[in-house]
Every structure is written in structure tokens, then in C-alpha cells.
Protein backbone atom coordinates (compact mmCIF):
# COMPACT_ATOMS: atom_id res chain seq x y z
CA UNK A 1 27.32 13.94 -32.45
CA UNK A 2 24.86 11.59 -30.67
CA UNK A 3 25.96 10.64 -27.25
CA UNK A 4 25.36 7.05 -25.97
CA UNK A 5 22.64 6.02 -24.13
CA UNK A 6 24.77 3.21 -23.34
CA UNK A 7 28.12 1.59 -23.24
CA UNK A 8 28.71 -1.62 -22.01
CA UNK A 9 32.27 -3.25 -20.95
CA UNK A 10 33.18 -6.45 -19.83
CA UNK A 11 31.44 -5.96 -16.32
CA UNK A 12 29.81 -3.23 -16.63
CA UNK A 13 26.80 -1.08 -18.40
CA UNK A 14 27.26 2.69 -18.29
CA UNK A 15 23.61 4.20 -19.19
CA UNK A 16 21.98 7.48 -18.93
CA UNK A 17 20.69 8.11 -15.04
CA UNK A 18 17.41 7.83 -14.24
CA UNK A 19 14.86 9.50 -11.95
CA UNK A 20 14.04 5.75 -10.44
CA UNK A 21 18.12 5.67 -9.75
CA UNK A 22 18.27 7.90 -7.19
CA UNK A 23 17.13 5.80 -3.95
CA UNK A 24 20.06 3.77 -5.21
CA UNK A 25 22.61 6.24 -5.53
CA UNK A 26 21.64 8.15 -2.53
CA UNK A 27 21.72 4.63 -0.57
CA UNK A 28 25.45 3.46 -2.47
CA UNK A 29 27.18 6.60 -2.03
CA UNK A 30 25.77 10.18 -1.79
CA UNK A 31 25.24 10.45 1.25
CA UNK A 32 28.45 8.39 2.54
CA UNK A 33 31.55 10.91 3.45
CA UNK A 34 34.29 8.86 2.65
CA UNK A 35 33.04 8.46 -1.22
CA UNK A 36 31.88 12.41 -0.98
CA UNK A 37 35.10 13.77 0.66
CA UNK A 38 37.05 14.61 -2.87
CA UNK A 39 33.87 15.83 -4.61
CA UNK A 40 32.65 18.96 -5.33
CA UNK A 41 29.02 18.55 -4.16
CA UNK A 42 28.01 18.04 -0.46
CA UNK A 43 27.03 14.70 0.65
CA UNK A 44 23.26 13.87 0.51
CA UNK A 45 20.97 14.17 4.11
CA UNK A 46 17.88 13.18 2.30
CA UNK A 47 16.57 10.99 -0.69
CA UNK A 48 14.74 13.98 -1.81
CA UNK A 49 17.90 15.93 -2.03
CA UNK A 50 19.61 12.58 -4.43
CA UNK A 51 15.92 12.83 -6.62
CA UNK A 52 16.69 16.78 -6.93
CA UNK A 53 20.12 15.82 -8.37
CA UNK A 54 19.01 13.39 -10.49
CA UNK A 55 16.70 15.73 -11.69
CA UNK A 56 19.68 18.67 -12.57
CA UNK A 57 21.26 15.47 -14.24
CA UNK A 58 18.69 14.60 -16.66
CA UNK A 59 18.19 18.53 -17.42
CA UNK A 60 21.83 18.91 -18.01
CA UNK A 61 21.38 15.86 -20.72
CA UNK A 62 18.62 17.03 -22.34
CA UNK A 63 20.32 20.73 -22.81
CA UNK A 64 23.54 19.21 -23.80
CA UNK A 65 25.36 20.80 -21.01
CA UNK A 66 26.66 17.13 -19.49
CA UNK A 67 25.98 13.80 -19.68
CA UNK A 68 25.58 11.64 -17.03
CA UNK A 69 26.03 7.75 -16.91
CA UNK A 70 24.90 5.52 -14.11
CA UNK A 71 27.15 2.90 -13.65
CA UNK A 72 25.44 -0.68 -13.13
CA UNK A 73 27.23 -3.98 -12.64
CA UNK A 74 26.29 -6.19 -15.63
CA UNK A 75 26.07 -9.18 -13.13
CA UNK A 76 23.17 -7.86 -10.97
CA UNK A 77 22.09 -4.77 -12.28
CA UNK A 78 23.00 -2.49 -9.18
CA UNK A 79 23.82 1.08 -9.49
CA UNK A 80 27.29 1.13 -8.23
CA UNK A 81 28.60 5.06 -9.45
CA UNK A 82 28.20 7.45 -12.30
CA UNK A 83 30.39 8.79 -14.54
CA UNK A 84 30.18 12.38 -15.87
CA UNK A 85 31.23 13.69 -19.28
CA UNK A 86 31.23 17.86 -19.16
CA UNK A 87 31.12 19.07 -23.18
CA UNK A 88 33.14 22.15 -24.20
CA UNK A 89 33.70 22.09 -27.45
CA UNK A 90 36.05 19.51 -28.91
CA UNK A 91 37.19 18.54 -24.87
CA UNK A 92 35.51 16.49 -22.44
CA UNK A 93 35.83 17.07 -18.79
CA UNK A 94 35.08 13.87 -16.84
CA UNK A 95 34.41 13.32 -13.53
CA UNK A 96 33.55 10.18 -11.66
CA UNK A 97 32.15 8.59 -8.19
CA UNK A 98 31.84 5.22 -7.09
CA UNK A 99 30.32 3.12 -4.11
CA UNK A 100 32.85 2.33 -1.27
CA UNK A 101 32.03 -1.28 -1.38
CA UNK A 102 33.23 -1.53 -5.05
CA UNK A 103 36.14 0.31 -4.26
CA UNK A 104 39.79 -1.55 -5.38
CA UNK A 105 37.73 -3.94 -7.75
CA UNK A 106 38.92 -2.32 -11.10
CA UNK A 107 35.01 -0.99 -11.49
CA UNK A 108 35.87 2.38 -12.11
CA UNK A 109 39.32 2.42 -14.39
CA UNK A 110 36.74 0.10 -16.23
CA UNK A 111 34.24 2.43 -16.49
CA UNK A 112 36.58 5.34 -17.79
CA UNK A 113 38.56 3.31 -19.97
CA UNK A 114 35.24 2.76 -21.69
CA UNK A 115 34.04 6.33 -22.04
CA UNK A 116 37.34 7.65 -23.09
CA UNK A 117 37.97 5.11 -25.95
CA UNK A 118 34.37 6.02 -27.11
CA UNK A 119 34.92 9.62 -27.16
CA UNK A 120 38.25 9.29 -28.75
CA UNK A 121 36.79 7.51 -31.62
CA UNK A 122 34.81 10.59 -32.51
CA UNK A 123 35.79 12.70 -34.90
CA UNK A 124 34.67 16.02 -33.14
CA UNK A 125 36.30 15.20 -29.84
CA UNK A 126 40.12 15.87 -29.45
CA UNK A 127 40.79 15.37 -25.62
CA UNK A 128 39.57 14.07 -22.73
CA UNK A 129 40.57 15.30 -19.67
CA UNK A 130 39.81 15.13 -15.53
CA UNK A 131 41.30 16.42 -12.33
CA UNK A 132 41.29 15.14 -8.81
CA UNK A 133 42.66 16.49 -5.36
CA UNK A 134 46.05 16.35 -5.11
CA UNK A 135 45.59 14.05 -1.52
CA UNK A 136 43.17 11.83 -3.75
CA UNK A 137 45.48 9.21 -4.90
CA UNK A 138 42.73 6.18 -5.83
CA UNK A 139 41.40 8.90 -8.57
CA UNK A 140 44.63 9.97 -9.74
CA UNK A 141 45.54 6.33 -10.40
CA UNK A 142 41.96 5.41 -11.98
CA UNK A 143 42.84 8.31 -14.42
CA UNK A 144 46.98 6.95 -14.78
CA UNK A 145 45.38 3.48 -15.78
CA UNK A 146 42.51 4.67 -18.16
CA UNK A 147 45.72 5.98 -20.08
CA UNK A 148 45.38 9.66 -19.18
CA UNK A 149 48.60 11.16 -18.06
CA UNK A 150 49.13 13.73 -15.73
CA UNK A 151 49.98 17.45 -17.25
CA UNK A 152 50.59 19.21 -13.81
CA UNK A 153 49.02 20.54 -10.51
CA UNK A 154 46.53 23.69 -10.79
CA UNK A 155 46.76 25.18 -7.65
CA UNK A 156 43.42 26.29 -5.54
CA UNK A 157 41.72 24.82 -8.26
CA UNK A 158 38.66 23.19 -7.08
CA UNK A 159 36.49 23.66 -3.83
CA UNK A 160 35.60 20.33 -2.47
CA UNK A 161 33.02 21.44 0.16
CA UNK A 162 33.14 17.94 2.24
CA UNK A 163 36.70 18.76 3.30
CA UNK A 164 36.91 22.52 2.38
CA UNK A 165 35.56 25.83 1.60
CA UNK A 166 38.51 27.24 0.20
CA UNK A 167 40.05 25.36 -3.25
CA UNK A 168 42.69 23.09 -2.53
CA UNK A 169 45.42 22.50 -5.62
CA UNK A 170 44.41 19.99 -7.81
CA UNK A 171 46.05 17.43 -10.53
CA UNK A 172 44.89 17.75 -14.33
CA UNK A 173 45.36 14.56 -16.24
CA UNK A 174 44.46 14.04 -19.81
CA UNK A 175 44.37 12.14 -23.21
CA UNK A 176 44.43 13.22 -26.49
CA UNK A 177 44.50 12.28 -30.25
């Protein structure tokens, strides 16, 4: 199976990061702690530490290990988040991130509504699935409207080392054909 260089929605164009993305993304959000608190990287200190990243990014595509898709706004071409896709087999493990300022605007349901009807419509992928804090209620509802449903709470799932070192419990939605 081919993955997409690109996928484009009504607003938006989800493409494969770049090297030449990273002064954006460290600029829009890595290195901002409200947009970092729920994820399970540190926030950026440097735009060296954004280009190393980017870097693991494009190495993880080229291995097939995970995709990752910059998302741009259609309208003005600015990096606004990425989207992650996580390959095991038939399931996809997404995870997402998106710029504060773009926050309540319907960017990122938009964005995973895309990627999951894609990967649905492929024959070798049978779910699609995601988990978020259990405090991080904007994700869980980005997942509820992109159509995934929730399956339950996995406790001391995921480290989140912003708020954390220990894991806090975690919700696991998902969709499936």
C-alpha cells in the first residue's frame, strides 16, 4: 500500500513534512506549553531541536515506521499542525497536534476526518484508532467527531512528560470496518 503524499479537504492540505517545515512548526506550536501539555514529547527550546524532529520524521517515513503529515491551510499555505499515522499491521495509531491560534476552528476534526476515511478505504487497513489524556477533552472530542468512538480508559497508559513523568490513564477511541 502506497501512502499519500497528500490529501487535501475542503480547507486544508495534509502533505508529508518537510525539513524546510520546521522553523514553522517550532514557531506555531512546539515549543508553546499549552499545545505541548497532552503530548508525549517535550516542548521545543531551540529550532535546532524542531529540525532534529523533523529529521526522525522523515526517517520514520522513509522506513515505513510512521507517517507524518504537515497540516497547511489551503488558503495561505501556513503550517498549522501535523497529523501522525503509526502502522502496525492492519491498525493505524494516530496522533495529532495543532497551533493554539487555530484552535476551536474545526481544523483538526477536518484533518482526521480526512485521514481516517482514506485509510478506511484501503483494503489492508481494518481500524484506526487514537488515545488522548483523560483531562484532554478538545482531543477526545476531535476524535468523537471524526466518527471514532470511545472503547474505554487504559489506565497509566501514556507518559506525557510536559505535565508528568509518571503515565496518567488515558482514553482509547477507535473506528473500524
Amino acid at each position: 500500500m502506497t501512502k499519500p503524499q497528500t490529501l487535501k479537504t475542503e480547507r486544508l492540505k495534509l502533505r508529508k513534512v518537510k525539513l524546510s517545515d520546521a522553523e514553522a512548526i517550532f514557531r506555531q506550536y512546539a515549543q508553546d506549553p499549552e499545545v505541548t501539555r497532552y503530548v508525549s514529547w517535550r516542548a521545543h527550546h531551540s529550532l535546532d531541536e524542531t529540525r532534529e524532529y523533523v529529521r526522525m520524521c522523515l526517517l520514520a517515513w522513509d522506513v515505513g515506521k510512521a507517517y507524518h503529515w504537515a497540516i497547511e491551510r489551503l488558503e495561505d499555505k501556513q503550517v498549522i499542525g501535523m497529523v501522525i499515522a503509526r502502522i502496525v499491521g492492519e491498525k493505524w495509531e494516530l496522533g495529532f497536534v495543532l497551533a493554539r491560534a487555530y484552535w476551536g476552528k474545526g481544523y483538526m476534526t477536518e484533518a482526521v476526518r480526512g485521514l481516517v476515511a482514506w485509510a478506511l478505504k484501503q483494503k489492508e487497513i481494518y481500524r484506526v484508532w487514537a488515545v488522548c489524556d483523560t483531562d484532554n477533552v478538545a482531543s477526545a472530542r476531535v476524535m468523537e467527531k471524526a466518527g471514532m468512538q470511545r472503547e474505554g480508559t487504559l489506565r497509566r497508559w501514556s507518559v506525557h512528560p510536559n505535565l508528568s513523568l509518571e503515565p496518567r490513564d488515558s482514553y482509547c477511541y477507535a473506528i473500524v470496518k
